[in-house]
C-alpha atoms as a PDB file:
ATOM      1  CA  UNK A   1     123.539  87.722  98.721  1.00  0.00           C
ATOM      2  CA  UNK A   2     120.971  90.032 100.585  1.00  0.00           C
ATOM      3  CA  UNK A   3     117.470  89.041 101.785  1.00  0.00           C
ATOM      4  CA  UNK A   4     115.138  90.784 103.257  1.00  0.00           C
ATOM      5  CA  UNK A   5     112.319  88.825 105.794  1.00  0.00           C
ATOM      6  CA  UNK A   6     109.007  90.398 106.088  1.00  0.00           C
ATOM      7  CA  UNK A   7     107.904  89.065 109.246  1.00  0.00           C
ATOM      8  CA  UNK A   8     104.422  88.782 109.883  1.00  0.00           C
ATOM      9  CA  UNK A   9     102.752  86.818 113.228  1.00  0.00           C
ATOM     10  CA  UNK A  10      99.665  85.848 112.561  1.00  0.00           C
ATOM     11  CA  UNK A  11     100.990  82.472 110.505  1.00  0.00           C
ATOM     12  CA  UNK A  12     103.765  81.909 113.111  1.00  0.00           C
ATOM     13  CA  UNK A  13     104.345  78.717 115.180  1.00  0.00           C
ATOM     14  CA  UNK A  14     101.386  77.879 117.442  1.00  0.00           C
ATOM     15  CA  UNK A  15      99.835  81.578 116.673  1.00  0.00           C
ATOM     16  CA  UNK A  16      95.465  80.352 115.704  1.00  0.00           C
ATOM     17  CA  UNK A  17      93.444  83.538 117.759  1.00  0.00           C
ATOM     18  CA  UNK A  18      93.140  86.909 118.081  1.00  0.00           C
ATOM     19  CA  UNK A  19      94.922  86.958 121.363  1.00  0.00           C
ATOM     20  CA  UNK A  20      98.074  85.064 120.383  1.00  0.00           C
ATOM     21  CA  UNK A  21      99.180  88.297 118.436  1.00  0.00           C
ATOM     22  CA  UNK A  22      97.705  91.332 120.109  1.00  0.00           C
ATOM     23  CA  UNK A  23     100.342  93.179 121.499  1.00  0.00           C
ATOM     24  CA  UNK A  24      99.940  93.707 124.870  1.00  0.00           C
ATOM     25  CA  UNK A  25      98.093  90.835 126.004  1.00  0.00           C
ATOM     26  CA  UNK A  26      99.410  87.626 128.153  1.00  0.00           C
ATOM     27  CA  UNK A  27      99.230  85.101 125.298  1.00  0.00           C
ATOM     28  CA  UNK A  28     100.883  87.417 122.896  1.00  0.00           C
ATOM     29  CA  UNK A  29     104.000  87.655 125.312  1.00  0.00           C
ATOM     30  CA  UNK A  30     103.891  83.908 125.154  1.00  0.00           C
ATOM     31  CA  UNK A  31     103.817  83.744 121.584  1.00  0.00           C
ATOM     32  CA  UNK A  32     106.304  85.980 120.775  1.00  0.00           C
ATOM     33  CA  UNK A  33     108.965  83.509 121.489  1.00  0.00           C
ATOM     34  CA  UNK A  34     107.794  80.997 118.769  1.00  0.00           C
ATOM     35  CA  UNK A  35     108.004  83.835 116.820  1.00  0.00           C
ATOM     36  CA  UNK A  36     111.224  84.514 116.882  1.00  0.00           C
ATOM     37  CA  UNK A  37     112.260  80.861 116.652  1.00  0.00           C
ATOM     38  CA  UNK A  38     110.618  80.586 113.314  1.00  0.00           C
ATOM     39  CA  UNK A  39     112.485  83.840 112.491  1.00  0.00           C
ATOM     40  CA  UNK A  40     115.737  82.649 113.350  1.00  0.00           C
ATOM     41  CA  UNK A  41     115.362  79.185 111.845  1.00  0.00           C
ATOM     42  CA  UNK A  42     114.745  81.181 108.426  1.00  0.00           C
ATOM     43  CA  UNK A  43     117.877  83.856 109.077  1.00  0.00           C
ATOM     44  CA  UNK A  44     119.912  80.331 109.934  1.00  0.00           C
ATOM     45  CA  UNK A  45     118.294  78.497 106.986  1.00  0.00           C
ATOM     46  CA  UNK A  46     119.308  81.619 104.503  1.00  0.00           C
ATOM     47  CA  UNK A  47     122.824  82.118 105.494  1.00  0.00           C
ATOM     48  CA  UNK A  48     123.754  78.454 105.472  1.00  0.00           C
ATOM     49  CA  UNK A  49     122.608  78.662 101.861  1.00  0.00           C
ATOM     50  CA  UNK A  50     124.666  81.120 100.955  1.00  0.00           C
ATOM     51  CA  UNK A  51     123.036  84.733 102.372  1.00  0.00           C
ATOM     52  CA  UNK A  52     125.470  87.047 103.409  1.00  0.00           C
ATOM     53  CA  UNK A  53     123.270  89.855 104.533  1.00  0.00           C
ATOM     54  CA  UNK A  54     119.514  89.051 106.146  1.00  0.00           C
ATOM     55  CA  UNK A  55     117.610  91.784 107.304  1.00  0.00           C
ATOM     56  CA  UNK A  56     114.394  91.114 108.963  1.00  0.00           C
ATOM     57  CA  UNK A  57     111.504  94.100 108.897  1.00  0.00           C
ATOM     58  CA  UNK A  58     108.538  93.461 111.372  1.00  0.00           C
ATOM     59  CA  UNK A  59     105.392  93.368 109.475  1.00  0.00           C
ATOM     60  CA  UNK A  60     102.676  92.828 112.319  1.00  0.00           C
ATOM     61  CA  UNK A  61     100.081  95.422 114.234  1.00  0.00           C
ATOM     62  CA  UNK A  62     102.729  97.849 116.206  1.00  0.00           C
ATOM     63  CA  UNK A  63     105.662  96.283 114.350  1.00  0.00           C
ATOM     64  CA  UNK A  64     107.295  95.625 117.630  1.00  0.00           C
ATOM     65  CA  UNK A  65     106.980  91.976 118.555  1.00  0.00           C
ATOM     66  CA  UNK A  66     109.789  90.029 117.492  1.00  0.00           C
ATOM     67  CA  UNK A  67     112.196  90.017 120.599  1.00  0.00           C
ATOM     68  CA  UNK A  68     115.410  91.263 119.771  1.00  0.00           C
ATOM     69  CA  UNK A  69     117.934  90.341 122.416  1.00  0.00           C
ATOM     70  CA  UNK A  70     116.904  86.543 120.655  1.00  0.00           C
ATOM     71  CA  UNK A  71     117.417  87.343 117.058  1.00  0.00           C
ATOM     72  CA  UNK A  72     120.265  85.410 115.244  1.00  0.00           C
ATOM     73  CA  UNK A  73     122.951  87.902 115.994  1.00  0.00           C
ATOM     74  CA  UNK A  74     123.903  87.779 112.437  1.00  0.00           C
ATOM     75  CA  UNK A  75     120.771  89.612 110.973  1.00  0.00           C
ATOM     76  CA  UNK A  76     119.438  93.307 111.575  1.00  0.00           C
ATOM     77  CA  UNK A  77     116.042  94.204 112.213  1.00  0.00           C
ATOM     78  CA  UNK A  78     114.123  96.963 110.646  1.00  0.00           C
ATOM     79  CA  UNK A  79     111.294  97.685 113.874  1.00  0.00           C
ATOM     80  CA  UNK A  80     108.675  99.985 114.357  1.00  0.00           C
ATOM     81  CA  UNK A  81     105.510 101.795 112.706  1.00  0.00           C
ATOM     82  CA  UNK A  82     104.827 104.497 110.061  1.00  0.00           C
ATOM     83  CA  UNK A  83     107.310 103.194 107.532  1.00  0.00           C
ATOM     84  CA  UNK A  84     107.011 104.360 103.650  1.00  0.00           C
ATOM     85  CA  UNK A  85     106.381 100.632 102.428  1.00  0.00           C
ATOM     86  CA  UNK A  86     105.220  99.130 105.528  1.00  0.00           C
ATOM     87  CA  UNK A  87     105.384  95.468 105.597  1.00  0.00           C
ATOM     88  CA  UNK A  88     107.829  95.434 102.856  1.00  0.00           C
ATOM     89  CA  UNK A  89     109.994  98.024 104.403  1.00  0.00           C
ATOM     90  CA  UNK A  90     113.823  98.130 102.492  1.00  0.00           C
ATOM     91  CA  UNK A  91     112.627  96.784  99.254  1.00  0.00           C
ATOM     92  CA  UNK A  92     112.729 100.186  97.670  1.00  0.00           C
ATOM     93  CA  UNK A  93     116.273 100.405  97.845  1.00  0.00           C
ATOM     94  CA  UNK A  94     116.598  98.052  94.901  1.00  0.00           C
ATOM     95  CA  UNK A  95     119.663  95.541  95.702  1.00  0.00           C
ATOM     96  CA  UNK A  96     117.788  92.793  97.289  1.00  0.00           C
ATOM     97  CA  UNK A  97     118.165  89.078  95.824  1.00  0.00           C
ATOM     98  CA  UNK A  98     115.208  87.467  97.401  1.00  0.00           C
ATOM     99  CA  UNK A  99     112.344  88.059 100.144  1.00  0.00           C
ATOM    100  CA  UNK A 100     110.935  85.995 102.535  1.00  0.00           C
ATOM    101  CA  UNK A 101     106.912  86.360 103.327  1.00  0.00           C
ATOM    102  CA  UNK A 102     107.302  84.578 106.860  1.00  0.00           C
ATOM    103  CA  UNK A 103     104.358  83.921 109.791  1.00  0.00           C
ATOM    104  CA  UNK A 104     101.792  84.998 106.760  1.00  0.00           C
ATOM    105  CA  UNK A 105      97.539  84.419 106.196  1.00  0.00           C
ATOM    106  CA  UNK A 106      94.916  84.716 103.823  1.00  0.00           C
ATOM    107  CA  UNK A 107      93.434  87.340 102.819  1.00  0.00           C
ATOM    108  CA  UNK A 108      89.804  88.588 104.114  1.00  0.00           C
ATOM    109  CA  UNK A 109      86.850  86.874 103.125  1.00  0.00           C
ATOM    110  CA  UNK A 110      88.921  83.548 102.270  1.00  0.00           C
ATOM    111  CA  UNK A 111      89.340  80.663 104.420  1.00  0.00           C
ATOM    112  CA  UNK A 112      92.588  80.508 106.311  1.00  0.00           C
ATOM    113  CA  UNK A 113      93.523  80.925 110.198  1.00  0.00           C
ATOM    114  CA  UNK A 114      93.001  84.466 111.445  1.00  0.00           C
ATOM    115  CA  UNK A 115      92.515  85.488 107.461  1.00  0.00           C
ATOM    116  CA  UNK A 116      92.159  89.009 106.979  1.00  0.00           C
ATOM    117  CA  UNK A 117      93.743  91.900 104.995  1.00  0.00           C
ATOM    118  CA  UNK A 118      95.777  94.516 106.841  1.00  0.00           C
ATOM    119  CA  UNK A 119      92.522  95.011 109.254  1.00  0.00           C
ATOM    120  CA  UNK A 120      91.724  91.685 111.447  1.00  0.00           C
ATOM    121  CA  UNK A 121      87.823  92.829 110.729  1.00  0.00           C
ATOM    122  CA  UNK A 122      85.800  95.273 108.520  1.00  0.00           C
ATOM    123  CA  UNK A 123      87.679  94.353 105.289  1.00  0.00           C
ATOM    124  CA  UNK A 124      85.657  91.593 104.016  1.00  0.00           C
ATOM    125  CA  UNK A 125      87.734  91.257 100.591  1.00  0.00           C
ATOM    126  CA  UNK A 126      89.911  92.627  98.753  1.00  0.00           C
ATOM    127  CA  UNK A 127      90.864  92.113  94.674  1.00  0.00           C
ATOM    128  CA  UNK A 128      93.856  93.691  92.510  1.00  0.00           C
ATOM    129  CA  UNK A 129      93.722  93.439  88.796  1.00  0.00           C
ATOM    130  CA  UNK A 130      90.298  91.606  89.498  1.00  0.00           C
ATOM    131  CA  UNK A 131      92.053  89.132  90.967  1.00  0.00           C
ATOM    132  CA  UNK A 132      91.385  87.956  95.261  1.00  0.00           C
ATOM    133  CA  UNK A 133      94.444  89.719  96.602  1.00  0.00           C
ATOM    134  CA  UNK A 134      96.060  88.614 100.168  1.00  0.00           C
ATOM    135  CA  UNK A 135      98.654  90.722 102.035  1.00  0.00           C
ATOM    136  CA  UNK A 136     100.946  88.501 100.007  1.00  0.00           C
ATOM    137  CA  UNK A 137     100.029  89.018  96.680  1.00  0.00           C
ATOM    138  CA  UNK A 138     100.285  93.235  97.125  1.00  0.00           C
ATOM    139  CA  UNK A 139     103.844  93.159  99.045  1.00  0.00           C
ATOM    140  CA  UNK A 140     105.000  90.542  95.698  1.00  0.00           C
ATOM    141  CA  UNK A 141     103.654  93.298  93.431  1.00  0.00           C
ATOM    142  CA  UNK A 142     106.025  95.649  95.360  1.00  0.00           C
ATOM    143  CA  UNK A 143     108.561  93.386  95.290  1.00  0.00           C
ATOM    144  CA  UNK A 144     108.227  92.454  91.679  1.00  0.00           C
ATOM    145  CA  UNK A 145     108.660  96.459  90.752  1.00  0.00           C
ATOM    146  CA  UNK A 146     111.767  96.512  92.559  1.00  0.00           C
ATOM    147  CA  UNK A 147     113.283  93.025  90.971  1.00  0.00           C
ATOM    148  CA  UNK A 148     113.235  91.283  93.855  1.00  0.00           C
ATOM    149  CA  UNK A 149     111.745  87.407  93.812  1.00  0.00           C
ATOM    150  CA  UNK A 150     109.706  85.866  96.447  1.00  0.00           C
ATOM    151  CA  UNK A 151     111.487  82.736  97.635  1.00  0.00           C
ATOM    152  CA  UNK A 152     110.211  81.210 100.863  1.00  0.00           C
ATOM    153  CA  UNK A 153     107.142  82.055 102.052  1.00  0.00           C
ATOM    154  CA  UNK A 154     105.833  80.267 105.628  1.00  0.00           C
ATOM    155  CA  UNK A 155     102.356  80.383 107.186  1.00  0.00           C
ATOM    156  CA  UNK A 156      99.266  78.223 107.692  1.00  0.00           C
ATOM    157  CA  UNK A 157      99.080  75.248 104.622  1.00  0.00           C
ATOM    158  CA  UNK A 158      96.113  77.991 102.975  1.00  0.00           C
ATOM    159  CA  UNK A 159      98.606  80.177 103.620  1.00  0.00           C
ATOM    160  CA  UNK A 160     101.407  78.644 101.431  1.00  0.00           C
ATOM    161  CA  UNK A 161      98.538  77.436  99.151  1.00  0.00           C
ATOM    162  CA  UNK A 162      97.832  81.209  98.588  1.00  0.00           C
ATOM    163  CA  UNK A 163     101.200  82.110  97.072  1.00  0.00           C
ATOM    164  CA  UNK A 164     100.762  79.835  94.141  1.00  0.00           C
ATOM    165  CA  UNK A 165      98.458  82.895  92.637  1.00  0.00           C
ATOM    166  CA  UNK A 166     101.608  85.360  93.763  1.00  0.00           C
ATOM    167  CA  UNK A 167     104.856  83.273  93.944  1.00  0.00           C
ATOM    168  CA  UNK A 168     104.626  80.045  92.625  1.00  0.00           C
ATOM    169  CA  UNK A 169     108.324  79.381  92.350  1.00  0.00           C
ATOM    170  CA  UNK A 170     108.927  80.159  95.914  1.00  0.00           C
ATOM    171  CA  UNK A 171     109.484  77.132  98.781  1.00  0.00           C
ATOM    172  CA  UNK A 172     106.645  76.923 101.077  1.00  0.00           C
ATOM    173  CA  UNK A 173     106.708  75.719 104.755  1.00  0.00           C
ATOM    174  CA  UNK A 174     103.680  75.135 106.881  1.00  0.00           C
ATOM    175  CA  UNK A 175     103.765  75.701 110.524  1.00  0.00           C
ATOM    176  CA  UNK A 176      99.858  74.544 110.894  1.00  0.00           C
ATOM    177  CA  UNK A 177      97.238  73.094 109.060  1.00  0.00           C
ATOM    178  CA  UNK A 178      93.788  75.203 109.014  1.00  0.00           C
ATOM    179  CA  UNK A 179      91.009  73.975 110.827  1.00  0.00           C
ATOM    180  CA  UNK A 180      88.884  77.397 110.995  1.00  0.00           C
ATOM    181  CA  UNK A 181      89.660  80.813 111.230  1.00  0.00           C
ATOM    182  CA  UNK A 182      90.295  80.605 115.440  1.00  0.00           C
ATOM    183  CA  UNK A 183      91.186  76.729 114.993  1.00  0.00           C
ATOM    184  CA  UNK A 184      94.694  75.084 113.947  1.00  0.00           C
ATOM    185  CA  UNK A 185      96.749  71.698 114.317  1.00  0.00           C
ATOM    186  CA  UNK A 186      99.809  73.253 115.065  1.00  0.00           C
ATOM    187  CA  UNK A 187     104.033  71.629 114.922  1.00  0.00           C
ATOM    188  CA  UNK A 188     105.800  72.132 117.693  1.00  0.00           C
ATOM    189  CA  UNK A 189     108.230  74.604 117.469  1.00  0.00           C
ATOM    190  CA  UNK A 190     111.089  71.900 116.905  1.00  0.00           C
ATOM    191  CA  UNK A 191     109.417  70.860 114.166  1.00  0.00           C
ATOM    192  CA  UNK A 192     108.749  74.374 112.832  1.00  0.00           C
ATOM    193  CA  UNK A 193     112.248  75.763 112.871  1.00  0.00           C
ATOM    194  CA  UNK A 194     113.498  72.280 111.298  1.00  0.00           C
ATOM    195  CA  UNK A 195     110.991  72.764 108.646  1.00  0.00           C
ATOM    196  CA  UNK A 196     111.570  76.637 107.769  1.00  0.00           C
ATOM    197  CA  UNK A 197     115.381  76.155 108.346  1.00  0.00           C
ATOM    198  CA  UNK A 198     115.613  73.352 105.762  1.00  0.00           C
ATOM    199  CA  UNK A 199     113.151  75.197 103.218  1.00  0.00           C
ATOM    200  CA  UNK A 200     115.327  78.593 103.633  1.00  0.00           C
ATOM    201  CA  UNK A 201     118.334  76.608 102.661  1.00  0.00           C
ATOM    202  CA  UNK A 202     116.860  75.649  99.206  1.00  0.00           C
ATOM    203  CA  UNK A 203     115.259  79.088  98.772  1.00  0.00           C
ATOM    204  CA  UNK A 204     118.382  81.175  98.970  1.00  0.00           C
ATOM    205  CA  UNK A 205     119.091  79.229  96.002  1.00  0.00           C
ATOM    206  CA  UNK A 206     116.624  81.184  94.223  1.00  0.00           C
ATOM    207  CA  UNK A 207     117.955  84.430  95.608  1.00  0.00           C
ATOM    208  CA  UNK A 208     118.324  86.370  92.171  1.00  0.00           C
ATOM    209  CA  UNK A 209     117.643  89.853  91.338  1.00  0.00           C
ATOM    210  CA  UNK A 210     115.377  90.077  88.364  1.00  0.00           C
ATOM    211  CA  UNK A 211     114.975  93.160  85.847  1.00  0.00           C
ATOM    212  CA  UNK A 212     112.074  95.890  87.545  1.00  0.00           C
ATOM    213  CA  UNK A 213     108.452  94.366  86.509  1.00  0.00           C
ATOM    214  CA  UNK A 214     106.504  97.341  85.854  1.00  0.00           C
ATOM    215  CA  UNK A 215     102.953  95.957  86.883  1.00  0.00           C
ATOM    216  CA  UNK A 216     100.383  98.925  86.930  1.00  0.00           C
ATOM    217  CA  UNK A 217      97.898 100.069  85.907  1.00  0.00           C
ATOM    218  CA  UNK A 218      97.360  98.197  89.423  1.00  0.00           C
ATOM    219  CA  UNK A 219      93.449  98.249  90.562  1.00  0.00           C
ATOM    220  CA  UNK A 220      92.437  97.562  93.976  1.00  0.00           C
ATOM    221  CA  UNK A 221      89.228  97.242  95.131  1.00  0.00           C
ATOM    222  CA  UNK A 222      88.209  96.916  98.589  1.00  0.00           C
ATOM    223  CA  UNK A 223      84.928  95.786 100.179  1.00  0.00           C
ATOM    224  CA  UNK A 224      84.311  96.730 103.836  1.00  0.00           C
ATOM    225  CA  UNK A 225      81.038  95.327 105.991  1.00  0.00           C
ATOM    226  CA  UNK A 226      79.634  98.635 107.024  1.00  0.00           C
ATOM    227  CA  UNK A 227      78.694 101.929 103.986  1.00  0.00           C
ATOM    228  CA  UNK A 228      79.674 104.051 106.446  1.00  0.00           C
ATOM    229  CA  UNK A 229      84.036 102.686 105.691  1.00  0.00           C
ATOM    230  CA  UNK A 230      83.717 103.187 101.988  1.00  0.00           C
ATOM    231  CA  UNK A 231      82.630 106.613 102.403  1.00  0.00           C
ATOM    232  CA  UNK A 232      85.393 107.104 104.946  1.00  0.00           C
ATOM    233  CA  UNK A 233      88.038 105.361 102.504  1.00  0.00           C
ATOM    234  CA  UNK A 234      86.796 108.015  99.818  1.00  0.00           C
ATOM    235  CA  UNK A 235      88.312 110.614 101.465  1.00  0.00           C
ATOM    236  CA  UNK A 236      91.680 109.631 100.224  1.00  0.00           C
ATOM    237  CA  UNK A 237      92.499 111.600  96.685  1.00  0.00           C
ATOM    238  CA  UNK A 238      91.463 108.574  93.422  1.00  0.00           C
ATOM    239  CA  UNK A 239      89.548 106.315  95.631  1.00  0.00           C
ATOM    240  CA  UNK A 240      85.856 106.262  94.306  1.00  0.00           C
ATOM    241  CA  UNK A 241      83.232 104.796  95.606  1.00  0.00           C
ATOM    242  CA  UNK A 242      81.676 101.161  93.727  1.00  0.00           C
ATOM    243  CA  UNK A 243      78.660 100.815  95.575  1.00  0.00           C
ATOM    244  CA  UNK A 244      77.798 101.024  99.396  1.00  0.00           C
ATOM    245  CA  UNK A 245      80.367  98.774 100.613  1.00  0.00           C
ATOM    246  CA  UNK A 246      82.815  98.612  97.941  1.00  0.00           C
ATOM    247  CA  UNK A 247      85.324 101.208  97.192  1.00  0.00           C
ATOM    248  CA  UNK A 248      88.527 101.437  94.497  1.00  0.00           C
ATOM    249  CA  UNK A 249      91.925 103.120  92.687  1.00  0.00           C
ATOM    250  CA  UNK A 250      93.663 102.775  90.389  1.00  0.00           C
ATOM    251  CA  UNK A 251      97.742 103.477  90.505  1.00  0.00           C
ATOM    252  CA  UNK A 252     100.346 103.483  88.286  1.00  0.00           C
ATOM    253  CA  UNK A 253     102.843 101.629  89.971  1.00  0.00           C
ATOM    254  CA  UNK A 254     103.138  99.071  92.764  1.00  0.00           C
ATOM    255  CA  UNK A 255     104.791 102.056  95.150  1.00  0.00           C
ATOM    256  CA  UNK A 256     101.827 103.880  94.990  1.00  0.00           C
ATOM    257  CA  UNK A 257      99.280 100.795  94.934  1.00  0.00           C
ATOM    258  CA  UNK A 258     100.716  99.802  98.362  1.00  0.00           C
ATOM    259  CA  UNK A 259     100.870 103.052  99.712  1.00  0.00           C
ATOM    260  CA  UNK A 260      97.324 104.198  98.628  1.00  0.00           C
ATOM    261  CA  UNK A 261      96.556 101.009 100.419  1.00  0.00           C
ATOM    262  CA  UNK A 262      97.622 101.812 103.697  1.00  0.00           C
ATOM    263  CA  UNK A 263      96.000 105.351 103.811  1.00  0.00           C
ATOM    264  CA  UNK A 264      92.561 103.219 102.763  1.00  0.00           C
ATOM    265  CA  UNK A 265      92.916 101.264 105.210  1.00  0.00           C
ATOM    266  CA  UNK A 266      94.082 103.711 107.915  1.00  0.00           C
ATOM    267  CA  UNK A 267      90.831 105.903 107.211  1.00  0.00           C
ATOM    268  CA  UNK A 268      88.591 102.690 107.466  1.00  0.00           C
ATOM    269  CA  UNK A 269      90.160 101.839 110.712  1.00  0.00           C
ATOM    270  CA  UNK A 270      89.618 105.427 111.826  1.00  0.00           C
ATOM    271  CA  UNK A 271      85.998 105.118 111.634  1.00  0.00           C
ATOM    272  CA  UNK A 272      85.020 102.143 113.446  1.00  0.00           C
ATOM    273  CA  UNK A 273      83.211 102.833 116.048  1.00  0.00           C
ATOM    274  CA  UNK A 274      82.695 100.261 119.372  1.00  0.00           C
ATOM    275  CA  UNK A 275      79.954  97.804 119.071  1.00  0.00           C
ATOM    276  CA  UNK A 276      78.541  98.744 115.929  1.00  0.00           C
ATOM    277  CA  UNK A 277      81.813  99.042 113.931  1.00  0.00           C
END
C-alpha cells in the first residue's frame, strides 16, 4: 500500500499567524518541530494500518520546512521548489492508493485560520466549476485524475469542514479550532499526534486506487484585490480577463488546471509591489 502526504504548515499543530510559517523567521524555526510531529504521527498512523510505502512531499512556501533528520525513518520525503505538480508532487505517477492533505486551510476569502489560496494575500477567492475552491479541492481534482482517493485530511476544524465539498469520505482530524484568521485554540502537540495517528490508522483503510476520473472541462476563476494582478495573470496563454479584478481558464484536464494555476499565480505574485500591492 503506497501513500503519498502532501504536507502543508499553515494547519499544523500550534501554527495561527503569519510568522509561525515564514521561513526564515524565529517562530517559524519553533514551529517547525510541531510540524514534523504531526507528520510523523500520520506516517506512524498509516503504516500501522497497513501502508507499506509513505512518501511525504512538502507543500508549503519554499517547500523546505519539515526537518528531516526527525522524519519517521520509514518514509521518504519529496523537498524543494519548482516541481511539475507542486503540492501534489508524485501523484502523476499513477500507483498511489491514498493521499493525505495534512497541516491544510481554507481557501481565500472564506473564514478559516491563515485562509488563503496559494498566495497568503492578493487572492481574495477563488472558484472551479463555479464552485469556492480551496487548495484542497484543486490538489483532489488532481488526485481524482490520477485514481488516487483522499483519505485523511488534518487542519483547522474549517479546515476539515472544507473537505466535505472535496473529500467527504476521507477521516478528518483537527489540530485547532478557528477563532479568526490570526486567532486559534490550539491541542497540544500530544494531543495532536494522538489524534492524527489514530485517524491515519482508519484512513489507510480506505487506501484504494480508483479508475482515472476525467474531470475537465475544469474552470477556474480567480479574483485578486488590485486590476493591476488580473492584467498581470492575463499574460499567461487562455487566461482572459472577467472584469477588473477577476480573471479565468478553462483546461481540459486536472494536470493542466493545476499547472495553469501555478503560472497565475506566479505572475500575480510577480507584480505586487511594496505598500500598495
Amino acid at each position: 500500500m503506497k501513500i503519498l502526504i502532501s504536507a502543508d504548515m499553515e494547519g499544523a499543530t500550534g501554527v495561527t499567524w503569519s510568522a509561525d510559517c515564514e521561513p526564515g523567521n524565529p517562530r517559524w524555526e519553533r514551529c517547525r518541530p510541531m510540524f514534523t510531529s504531526d507528520v510523523n504521527a500520520a506516517i506512524a498512523g498509516l503504516f500501522e494500518g497497513g501502508a507499506t510505502d509513505v512518501v511525504v512531499n512538502e507543500a508549503h512556501a519554499t517547500m523546505r520546512n519539515l526537518l528531516l533528520e526527525r522524519l519517521d525513518e520509514r518514509a521518504s520525503m519529496i523537498t524543494g521548489r519548482h516541481k511539475d505538480l507542486t503540492m501534489v508532487e508524485g501523484l502523476q505517477s499513477g500507483d498511489w492508493d491514498g493521499v493525505v492533505f495534512l497541516g491544510y486551510h481554507c481557501g481565500a476569502g472564506e473564514e478559516g485560520v491563515l485562509a488563503h489560496t496559494y498566495l497568503p494575500n492578493s487572492i481574495t477567492g477563488v472558484w472551479l466549476n463555479g464552485q469556492p475552491a480551496s487548495e484542497g479541492r484543486l490538489n483532489a481534482s488532481v488526485a481524482a485524475e490520477f485514481g488516487t482517493p483522499v483519505i485523511l485530511v488534518t487542519g483547522d476544524d474549517l479546515a476539515c469542514a472544507d473537505a466535505d465539498r472535496y473529500a467527504p469520505h476521507a477521516r478528518r482530524a483537527a489540530v485547532k479550532d478557528h477563532v479568526s484568521r490570526y486567532t486559534a485554540r490550539c491541542r497540544p502537540p500530544a494531543q495532536t499526534a494522538r489524534d492524527i495517528h489514530a485517524e491515519a490508522v482508519a484512513a489507510a483503510q480506505l487506501a484504494q486506487r480508483h479508475e482515472p476520473v476525467a474531470a475537465g472541462p475544469l474552470t477556474v476563476v480567480v479574483e485578486v484585490d488590485a486590476a493591476h494582478l488580473a492584467g498581470a495573470a492575463t499574460m499567461v496563454p487562455g487566461v482572459e480577463r472577467v472584469d477588473a479584478r477577476t480573471v479565468r481558464y478553462t483546461s481540459d484536464t486536472a494536470y493542466d488546471m493545476i499547472r495553469g494555476f501555478k503560472a497565475v499565480t506566479t505572475l500575480i505574485s510577480g507584480a505586487v509591489e511594496q505598500t500598495y500591492g
